[in-house]
Protein backbone atom coordinates (compact mmCIF):
# COMPACT_ATOMS: atom_id res chain seq x y z
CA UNK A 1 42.90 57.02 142.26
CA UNK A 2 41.36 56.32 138.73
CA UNK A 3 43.11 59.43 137.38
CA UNK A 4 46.51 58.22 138.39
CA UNK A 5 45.97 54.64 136.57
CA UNK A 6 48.41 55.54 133.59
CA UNK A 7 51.31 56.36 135.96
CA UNK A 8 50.60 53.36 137.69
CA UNK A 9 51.06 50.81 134.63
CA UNK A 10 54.71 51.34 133.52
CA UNK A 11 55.97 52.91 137.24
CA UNK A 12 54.80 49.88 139.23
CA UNK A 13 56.89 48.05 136.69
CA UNK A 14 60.14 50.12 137.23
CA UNK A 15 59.97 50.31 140.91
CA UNK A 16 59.44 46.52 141.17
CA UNK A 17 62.55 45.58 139.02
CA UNK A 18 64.67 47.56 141.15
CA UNK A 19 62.86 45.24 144.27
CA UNK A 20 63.38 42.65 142.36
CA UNK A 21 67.17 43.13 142.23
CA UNK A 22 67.55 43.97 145.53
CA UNK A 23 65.77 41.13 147.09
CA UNK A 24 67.09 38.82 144.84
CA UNK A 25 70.34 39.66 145.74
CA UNK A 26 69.63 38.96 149.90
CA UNK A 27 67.74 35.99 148.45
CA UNK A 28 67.67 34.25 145.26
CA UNK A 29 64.96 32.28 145.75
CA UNK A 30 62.50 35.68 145.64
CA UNK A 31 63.04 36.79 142.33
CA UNK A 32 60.73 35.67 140.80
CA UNK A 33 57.46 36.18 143.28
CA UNK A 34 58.56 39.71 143.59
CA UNK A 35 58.72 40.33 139.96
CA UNK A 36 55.25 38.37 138.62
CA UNK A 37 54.07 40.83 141.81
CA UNK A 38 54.99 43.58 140.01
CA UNK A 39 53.24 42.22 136.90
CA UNK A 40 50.28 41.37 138.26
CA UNK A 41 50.14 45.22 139.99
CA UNK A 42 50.53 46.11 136.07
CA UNK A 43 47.76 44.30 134.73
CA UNK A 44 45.44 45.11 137.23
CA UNK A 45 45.80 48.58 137.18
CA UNK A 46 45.65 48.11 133.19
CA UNK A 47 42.52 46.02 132.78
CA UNK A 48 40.84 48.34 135.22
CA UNK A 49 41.98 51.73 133.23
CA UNK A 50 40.16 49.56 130.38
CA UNK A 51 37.17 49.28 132.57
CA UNK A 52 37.50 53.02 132.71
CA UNK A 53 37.98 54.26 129.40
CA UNK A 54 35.16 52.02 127.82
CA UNK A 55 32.86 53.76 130.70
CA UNK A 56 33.93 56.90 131.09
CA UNK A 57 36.05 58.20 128.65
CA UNK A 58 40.05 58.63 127.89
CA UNK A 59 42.19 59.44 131.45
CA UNK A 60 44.87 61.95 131.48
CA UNK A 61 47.88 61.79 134.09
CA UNK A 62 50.17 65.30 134.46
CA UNK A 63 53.41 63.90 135.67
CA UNK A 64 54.03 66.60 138.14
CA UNK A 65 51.03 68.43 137.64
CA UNK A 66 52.42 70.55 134.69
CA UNK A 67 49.88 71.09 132.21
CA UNK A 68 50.88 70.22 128.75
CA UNK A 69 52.38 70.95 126.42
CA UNK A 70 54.98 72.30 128.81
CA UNK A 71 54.62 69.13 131.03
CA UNK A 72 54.56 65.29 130.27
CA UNK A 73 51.31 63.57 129.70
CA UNK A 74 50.46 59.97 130.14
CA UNK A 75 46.95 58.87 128.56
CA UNK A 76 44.75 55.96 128.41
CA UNK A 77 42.38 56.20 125.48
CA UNK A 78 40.93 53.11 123.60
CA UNK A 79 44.06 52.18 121.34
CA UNK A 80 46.62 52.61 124.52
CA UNK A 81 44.61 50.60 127.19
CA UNK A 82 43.98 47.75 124.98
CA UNK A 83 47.75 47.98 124.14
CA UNK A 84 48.66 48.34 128.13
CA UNK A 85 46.21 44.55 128.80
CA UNK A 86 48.04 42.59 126.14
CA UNK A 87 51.58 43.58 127.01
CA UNK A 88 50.73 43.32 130.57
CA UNK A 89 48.83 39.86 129.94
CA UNK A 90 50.95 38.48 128.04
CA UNK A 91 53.67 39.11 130.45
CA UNK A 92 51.81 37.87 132.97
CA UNK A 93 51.49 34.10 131.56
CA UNK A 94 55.09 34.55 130.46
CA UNK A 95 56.81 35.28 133.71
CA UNK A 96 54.63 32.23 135.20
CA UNK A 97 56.14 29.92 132.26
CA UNK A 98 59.36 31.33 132.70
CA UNK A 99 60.51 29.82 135.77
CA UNK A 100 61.13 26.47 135.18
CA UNK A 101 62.57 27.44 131.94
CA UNK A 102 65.33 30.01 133.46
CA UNK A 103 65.62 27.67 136.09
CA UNK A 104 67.08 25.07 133.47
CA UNK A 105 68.58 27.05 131.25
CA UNK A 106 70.49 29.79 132.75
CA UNK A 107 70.10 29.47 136.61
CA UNK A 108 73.05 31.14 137.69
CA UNK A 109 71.43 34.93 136.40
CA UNK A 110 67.67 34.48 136.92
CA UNK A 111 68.01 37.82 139.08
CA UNK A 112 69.22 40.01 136.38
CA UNK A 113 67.03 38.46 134.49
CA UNK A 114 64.45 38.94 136.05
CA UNK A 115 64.89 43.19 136.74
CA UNK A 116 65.63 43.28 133.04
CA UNK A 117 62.61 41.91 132.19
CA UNK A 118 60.31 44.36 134.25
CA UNK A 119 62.88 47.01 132.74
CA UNK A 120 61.36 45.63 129.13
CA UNK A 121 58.06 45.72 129.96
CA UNK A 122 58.21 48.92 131.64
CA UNK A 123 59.71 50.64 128.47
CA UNK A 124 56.83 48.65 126.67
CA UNK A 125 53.63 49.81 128.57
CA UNK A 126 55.39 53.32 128.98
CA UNK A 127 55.48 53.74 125.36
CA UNK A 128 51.89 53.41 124.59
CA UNK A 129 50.65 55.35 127.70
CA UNK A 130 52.40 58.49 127.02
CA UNK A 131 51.41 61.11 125.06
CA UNK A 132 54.87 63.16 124.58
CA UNK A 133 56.24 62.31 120.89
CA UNK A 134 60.14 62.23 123.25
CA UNK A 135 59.17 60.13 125.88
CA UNK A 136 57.62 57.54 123.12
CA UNK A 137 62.15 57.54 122.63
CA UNK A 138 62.70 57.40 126.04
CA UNK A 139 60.80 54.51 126.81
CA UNK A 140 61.76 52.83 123.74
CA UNK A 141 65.41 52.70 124.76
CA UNK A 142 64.67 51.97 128.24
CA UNK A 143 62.79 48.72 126.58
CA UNK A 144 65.70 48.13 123.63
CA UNK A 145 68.22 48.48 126.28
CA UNK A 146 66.76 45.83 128.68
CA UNK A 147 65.47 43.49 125.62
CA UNK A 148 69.63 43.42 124.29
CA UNK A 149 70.96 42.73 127.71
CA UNK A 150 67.97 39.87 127.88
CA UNK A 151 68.44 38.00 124.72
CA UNK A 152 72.40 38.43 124.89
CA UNK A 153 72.12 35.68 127.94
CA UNK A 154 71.53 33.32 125.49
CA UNK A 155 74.77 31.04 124.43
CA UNK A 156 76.36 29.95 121.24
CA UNK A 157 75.52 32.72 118.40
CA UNK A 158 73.61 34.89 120.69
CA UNK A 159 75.91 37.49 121.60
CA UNK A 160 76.72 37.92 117.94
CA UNK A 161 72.77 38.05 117.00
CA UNK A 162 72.03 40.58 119.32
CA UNK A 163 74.89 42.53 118.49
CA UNK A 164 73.49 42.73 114.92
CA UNK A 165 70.00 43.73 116.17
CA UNK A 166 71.70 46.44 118.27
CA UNK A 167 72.99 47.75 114.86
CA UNK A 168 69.33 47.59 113.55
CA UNK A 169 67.82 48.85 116.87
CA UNK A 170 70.22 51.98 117.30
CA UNK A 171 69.36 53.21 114.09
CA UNK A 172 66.04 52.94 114.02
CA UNK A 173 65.78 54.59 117.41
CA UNK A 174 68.30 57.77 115.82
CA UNK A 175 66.06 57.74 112.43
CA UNK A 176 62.55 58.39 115.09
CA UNK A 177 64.45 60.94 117.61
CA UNK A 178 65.59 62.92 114.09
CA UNK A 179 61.70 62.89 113.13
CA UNK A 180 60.62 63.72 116.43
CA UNK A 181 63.59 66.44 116.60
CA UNK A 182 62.35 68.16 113.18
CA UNK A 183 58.33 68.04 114.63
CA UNK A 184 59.75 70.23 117.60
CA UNK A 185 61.68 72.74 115.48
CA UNK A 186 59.03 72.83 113.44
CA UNK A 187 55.83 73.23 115.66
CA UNK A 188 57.93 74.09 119.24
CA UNK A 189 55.69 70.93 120.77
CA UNK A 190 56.62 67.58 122.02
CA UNK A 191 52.92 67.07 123.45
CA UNK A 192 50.82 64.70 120.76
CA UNK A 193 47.68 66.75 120.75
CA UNK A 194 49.45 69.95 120.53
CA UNK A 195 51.22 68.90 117.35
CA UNK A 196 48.56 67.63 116.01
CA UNK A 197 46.60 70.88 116.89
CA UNK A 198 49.83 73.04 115.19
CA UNK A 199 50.58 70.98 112.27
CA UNK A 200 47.15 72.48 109.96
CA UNK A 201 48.70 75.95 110.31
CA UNK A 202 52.04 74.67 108.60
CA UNK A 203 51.04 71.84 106.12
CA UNK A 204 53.56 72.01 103.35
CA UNK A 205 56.90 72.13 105.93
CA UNK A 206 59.57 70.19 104.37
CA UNK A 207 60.45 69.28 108.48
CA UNK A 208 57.41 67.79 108.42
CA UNK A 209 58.19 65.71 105.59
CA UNK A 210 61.40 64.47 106.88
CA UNK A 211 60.05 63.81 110.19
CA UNK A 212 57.40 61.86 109.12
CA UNK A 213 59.74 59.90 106.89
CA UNK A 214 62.26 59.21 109.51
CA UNK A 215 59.95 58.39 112.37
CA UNK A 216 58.32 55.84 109.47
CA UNK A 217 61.72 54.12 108.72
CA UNK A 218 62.35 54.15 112.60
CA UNK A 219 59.75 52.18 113.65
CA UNK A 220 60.19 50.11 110.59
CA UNK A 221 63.67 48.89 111.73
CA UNK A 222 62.42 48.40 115.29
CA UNK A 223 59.19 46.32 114.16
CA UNK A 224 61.27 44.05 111.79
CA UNK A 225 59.21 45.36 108.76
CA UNK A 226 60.38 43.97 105.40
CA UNK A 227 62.98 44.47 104.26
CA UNK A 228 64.69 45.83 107.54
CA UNK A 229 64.29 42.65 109.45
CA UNK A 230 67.38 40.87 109.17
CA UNK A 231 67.90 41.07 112.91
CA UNK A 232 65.45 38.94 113.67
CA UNK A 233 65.22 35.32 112.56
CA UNK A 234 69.09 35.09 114.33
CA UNK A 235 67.53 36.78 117.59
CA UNK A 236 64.85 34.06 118.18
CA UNK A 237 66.85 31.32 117.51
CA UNK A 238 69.30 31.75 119.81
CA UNK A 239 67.43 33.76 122.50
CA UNK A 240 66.84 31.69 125.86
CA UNK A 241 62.99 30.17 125.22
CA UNK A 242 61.61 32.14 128.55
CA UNK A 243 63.07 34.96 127.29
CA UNK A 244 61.65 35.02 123.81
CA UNK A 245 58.26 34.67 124.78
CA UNK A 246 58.50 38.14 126.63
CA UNK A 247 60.08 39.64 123.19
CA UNK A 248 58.41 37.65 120.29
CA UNK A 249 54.68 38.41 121.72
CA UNK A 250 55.66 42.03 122.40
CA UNK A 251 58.18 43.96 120.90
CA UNK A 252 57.49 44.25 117.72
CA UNK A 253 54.00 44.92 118.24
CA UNK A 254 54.96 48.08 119.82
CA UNK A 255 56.46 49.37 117.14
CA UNK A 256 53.58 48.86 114.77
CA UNK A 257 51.46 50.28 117.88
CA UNK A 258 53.92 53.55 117.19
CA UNK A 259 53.23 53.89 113.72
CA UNK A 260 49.60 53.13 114.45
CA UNK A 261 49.44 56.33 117.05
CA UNK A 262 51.63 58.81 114.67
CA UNK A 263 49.14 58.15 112.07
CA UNK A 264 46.01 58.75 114.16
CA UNK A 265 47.11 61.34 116.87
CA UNK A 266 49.83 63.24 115.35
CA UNK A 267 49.61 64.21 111.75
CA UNK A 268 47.05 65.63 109.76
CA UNK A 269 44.00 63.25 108.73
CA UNK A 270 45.25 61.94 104.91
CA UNK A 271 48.56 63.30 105.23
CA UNK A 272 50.15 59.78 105.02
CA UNK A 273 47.90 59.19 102.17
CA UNK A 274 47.62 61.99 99.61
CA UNK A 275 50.49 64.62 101.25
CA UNK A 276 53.03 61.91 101.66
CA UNK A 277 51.48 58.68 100.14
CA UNK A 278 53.71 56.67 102.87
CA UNK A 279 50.58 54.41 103.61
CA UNK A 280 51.28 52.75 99.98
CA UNK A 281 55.17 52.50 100.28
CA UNK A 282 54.41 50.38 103.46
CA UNK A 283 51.55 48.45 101.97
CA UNK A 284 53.80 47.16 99.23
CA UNK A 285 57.00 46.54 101.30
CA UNK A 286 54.48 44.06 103.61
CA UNK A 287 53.20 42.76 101.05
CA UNK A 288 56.60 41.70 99.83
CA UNK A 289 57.62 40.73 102.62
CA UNK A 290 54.62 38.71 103.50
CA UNK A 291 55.61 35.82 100.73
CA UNK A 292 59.21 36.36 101.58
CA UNK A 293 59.04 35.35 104.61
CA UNK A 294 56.49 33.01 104.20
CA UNK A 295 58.58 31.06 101.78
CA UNK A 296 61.63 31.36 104.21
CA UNK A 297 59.69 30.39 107.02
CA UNK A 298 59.01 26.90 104.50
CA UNK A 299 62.56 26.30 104.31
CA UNK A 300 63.91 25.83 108.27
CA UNK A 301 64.51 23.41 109.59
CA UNK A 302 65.06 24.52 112.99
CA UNK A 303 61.21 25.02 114.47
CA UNK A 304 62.92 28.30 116.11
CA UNK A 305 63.75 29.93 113.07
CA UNK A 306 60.38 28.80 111.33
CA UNK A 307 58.94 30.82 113.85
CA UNK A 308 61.30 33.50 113.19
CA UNK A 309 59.79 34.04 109.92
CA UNK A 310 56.52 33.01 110.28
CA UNK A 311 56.85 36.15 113.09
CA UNK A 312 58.63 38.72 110.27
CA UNK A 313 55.24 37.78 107.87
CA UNK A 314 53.37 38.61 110.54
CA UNK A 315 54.15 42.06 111.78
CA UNK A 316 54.01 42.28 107.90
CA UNK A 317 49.86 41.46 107.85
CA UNK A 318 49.86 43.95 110.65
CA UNK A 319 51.99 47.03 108.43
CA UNK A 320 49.57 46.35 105.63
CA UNK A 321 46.35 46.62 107.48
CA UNK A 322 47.48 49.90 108.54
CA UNK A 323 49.07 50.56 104.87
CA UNK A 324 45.84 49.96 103.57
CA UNK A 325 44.55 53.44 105.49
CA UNK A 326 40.82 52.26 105.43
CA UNK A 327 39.09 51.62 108.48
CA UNK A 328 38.52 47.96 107.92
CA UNK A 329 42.09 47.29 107.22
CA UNK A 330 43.25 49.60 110.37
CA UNK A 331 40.88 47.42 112.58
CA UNK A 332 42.85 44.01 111.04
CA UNK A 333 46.13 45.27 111.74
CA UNK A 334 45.01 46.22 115.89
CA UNK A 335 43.42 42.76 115.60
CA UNK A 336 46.29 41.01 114.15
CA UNK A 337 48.56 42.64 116.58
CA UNK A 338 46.70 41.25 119.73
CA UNK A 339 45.77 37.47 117.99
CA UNK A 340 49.14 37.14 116.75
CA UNK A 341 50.53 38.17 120.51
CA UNK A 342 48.13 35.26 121.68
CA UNK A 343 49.44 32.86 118.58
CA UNK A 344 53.42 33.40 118.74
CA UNK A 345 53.26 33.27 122.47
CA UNK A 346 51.57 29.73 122.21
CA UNK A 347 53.68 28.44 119.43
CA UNK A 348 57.15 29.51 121.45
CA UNK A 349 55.88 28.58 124.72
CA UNK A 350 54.93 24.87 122.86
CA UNK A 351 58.83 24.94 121.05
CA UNK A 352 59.97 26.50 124.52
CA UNK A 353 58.61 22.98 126.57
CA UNK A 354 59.31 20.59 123.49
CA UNK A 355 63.39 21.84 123.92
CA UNK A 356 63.01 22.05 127.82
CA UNK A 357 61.38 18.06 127.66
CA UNK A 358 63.30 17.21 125.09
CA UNK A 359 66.08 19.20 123.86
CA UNK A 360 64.73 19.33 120.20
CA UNK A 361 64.43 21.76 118.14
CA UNK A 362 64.63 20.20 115.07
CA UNK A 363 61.54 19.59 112.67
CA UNK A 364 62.81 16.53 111.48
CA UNK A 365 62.99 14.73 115.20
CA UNK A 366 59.53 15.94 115.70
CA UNK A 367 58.14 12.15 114.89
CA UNK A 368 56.07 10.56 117.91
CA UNK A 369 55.75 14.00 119.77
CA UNK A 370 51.93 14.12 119.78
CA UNK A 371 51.47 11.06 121.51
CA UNK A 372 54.27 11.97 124.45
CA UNK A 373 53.13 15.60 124.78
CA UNK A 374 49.83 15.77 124.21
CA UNK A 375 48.88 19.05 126.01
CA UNK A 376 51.56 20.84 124.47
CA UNK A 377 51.48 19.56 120.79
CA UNK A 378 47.54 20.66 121.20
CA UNK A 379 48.40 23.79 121.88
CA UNK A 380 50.42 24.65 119.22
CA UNK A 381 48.31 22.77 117.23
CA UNK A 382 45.11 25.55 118.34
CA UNK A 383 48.33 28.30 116.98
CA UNK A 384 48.92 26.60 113.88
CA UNK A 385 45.48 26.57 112.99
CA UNK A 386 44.67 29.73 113.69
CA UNK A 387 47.70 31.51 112.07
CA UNK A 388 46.70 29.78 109.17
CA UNK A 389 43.51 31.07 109.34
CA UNK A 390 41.32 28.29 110.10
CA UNK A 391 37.43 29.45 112.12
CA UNK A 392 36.71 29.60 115.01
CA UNK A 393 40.16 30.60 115.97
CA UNK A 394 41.05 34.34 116.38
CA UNK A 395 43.59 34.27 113.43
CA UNK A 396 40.53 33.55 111.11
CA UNK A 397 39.29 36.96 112.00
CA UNK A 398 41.89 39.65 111.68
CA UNK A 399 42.99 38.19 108.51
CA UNK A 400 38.73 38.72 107.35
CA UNK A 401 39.42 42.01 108.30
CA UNK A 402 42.89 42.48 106.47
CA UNK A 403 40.93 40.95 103.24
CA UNK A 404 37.91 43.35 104.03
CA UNK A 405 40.12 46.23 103.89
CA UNK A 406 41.85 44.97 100.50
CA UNK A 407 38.48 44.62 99.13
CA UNK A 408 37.22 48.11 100.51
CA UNK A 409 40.14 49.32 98.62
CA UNK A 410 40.29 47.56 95.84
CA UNK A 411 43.29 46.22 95.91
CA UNK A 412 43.25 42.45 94.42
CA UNK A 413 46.73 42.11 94.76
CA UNK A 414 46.60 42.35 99.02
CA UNK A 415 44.03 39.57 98.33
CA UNK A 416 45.75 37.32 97.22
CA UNK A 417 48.77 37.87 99.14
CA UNK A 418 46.65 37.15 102.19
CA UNK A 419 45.49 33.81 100.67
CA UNK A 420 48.39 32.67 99.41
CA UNK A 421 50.21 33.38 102.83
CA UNK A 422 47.59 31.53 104.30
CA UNK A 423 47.92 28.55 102.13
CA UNK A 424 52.14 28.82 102.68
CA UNK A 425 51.56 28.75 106.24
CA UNK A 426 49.25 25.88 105.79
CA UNK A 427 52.24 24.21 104.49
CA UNK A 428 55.02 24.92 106.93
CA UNK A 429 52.13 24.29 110.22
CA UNK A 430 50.92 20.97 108.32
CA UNK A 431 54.52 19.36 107.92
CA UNK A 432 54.97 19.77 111.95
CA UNK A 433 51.40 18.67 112.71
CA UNK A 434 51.99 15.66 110.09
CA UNK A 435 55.09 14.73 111.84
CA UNK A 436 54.11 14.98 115.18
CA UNK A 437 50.89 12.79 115.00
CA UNK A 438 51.20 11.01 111.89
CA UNK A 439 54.85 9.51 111.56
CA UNK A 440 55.86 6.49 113.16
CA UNK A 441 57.91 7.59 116.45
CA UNK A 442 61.94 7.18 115.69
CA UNK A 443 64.00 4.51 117.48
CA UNK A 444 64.84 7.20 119.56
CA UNK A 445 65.49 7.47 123.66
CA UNK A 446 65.01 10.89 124.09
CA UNK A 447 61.30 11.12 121.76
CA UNK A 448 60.53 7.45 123.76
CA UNK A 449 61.03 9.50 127.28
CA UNK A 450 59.28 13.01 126.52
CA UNK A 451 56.47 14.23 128.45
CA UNK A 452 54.46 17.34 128.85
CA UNK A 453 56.72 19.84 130.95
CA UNK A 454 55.32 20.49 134.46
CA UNK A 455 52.16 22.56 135.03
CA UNK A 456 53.80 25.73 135.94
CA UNK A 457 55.06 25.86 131.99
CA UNK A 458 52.09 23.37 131.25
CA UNK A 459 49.20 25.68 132.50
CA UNK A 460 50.10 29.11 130.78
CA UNK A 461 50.64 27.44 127.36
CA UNK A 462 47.10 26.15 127.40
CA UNK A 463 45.67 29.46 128.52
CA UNK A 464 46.98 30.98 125.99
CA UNK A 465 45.83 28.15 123.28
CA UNK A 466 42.14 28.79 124.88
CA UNK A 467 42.53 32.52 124.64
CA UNK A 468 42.97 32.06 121.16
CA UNK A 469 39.53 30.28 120.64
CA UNK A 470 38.21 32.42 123.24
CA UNK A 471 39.00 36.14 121.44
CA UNK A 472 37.75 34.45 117.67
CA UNK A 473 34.64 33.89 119.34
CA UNK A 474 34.15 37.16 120.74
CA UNK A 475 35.73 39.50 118.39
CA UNK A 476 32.85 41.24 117.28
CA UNK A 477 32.69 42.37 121.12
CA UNK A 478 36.55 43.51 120.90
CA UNK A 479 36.24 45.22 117.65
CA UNK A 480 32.84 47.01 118.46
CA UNK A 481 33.85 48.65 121.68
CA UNK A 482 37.12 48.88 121.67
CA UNK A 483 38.75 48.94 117.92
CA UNK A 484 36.08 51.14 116.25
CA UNK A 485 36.48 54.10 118.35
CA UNK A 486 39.85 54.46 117.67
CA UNK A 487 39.29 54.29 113.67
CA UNK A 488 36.41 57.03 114.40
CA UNK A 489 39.31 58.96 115.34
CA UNK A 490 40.13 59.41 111.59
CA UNK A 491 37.49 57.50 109.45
């Protein structure tokens, strides 16, 4: 049973969104307990693969019991079973949240919706359980495919955003299968460790080189890195709320999660830093594209498309922990990519239940909304704080990390980036937090009738706040036994 735990995480998702399609078609009404079912299967069988590899070791699954490299492997080490429990988590306190909101915003396709969903997440948790460089593309289309038709449901400029970030998405997903396409002319191999095992005997192949630069720019498109994310900010906007706090948690995670496995598991050890100095090309870019984005973030006035940005600088702190190439800065950017799943989930859940209370979504009608939501302006209150960086929350700590890593490198100028961001964040999180509990409330019906939203939107939002406080507290645990072992891999 144990060995067949990485098959079970992204297949239990599949076979439940085609249940959920069918029995949502004799009955509406069953959506959505069939598909937080097939969730639930998902993060069980995740969290106890966990339990496995911390005790025993990394699990390999032979899809059809060929042996690689001729046959498909799926594994579970360290880096792809904490991966597996936060996508599955996450999704997990997002499906529960999004039924009231579907329910009010687009009720007449919550059964779509639904199979589309566990489609996403299915390409999701199948990308960082396999260990086949194609089916990393497979499962990356399955998950682009599902996450278009998702965030297309949305009305007004919706359509027209996501048919922008198809643009975006379709290319990036060419540039990795041309990378991935060169590896197997040049090695004959698909399997990760078999690459990795050929690529010593052939060090200076100009294939190699262009595959590693493609896959690179690939998963830079698909993980909004600076300055290829211009399909974002328009995508959460307009994006129904229960669907963007599936996507805005997730998705581009993955993508750094890609990058993340290429660089430990595929090529050569320093080949992305003395070879092909790539590692500093992406450091700089995030850099960049911290401030950028940090200052854009500053200038909304839609809390959506604050968030947008705030979410583009983010994935940014994340691409230059791993640009860094130092095992401090590698362990900030896996940190930052679970806290900030944990942070944007709160803060769109929080804008999610403010627009389903209140139909705001503007900053400037924010006035008063402390007092008549208190449980969900707390909550994103928790977020802001910790996404600026404030102790105990868990923000506080992958950014100590990210500095850490700067300093182990000696580069001053990632320093300051990460304080400055942190003090621009301060600003755009203050302004909200400043309206909300210290302006007089407006003359205005719709503030003078909001309330909390009810508990089944209510109750995820604050777990997720409390996981925040909860994961600063013990991240020394999370980094010890489950982040260092996969920098051992390399440092």
């Amino acid at each position: 049973m144990f060995e067949q735990l990485p098959v079970i995480i992204p297949v239990s998702l599949l076979l439940f969104a085609l249940l959920t399609f069918l029995c949502g078609l004799w009955r509406k009404s069953l959506a959505f307990p069939v598909s937080l079912a097939g969730v639930t299967i998902s993060l069980i069988a995740s969290i106890w693969g966990l339990v496995q590899v911390l005790t025993s070791g990394p699990m390999h699954y032979h899809l059809g019991g060929w042996i690689p490299p001729i046959g498909i492997e799926y594994v579970l080490d360290h880096l792809a079973a904490f991966m597996a429990v936060l996508i599955t988590g996450i999704a997990f306190a997002s499906m529960i949240y999004s039924r009231q909101s579907f329910t009010k915003e687009v009720p007449e396709k919550i059964v779509p919706l639904y199979a589309l969903i566990l489609l996403l997440l299915a390409g999701l948790t199948g990308i960082v359980v396999t260990g086949d460089l194609f089916n990393i593309y497979v499962f990356l289309e399955i998950a682009s495919l599902a996450a278009y038709a998702v965030m297309a449901i949305g009305h007004g400029k919706a359509p027209m955003a996501v048919f922008r970030y198809i643009i975006f998405g379709t290319v990036g997903a060419c540039f990795y299968l041309l990378g991935v396409g060169f590896i197997y002319f040049a090695t004959g191999s698909l399997n990760m460790a078999d690459v990795a095992r050929i690529l010593p005997t052939i060090p200076d192949s100009r294939l190699i080189v262009a595959a590693a630069v493609f896959i690179i720019i690939g998963m830079g498109l698909k993980m909004a890195l600076f300055p290829f994310h211009l399909w974002l900010p328009d995508v959460y906007t307009y994006a129904p709320s229960g669907v963007i706090n599936f996507v805005a948690p997730l998705m581009t995670k993955v993508g750094a999660y890609v990058v993340i496995r290429v660089f430990i598991s595929v090529f050569m050890p320093n080949y992305f830093t003395e070879t092909l100095p790539i590692m500093t090309v992406i450091s700089w870019l995030a850099a960049a594209g911290i401030i950028f984005a940090s200052i854009m973030a500053i200038a909304q006035k839609d809390v959506r498309r604050m968030l947008a940005y705030s979410s583009v600088a983010q994935i940014c702190y994340v691409a230059l922990g791993i640009g860094m190439a130092n095992p401090a800065g590698l362990i900030g950017a896996m940190l930052h990519i679970l806290n900030h799943a944990f942070m944007k989930g709160t803060l769109f859940q929080a804008a999610g239940s403010i627009r389903y209370s209140t139909g705001i979504t503007e900053i400037a009608r924010f006035a008063g909304l402390g007092r008549k939501m208190p449980l969900t302006m707390s909550a994103f209150t928790v977020a802001a704080l910790s996404m600026v960086g404030i102790p105990p929350a868990a923000g506080f700590f992958s950014k100590w990390y990210l500095v850490s890593g700067a300093v182990a490198g000696h580069n001053w100028v990632f320093v300051a980036v990460i304080l400055i961001s942190s003090l621009l964040n301060a600003v755009y999180f203050f302004r909200i937090l400043e309206k909300a509990y210290m302006s007089p409330p407006p003359d205005d019906e719709v503030v003078s009738q909001a309330k909390d939203p009810p508990k089944g939107m209510t109750v995820p939002m604050v777990a997720l706040a409390a996981g925040i406080i909860i994961l600063g507290i013990i991240n020394a645990v999370i980094v010890t036994n489950v982040l260092q072992p996969v920098t051992s891999l390399i440092f």
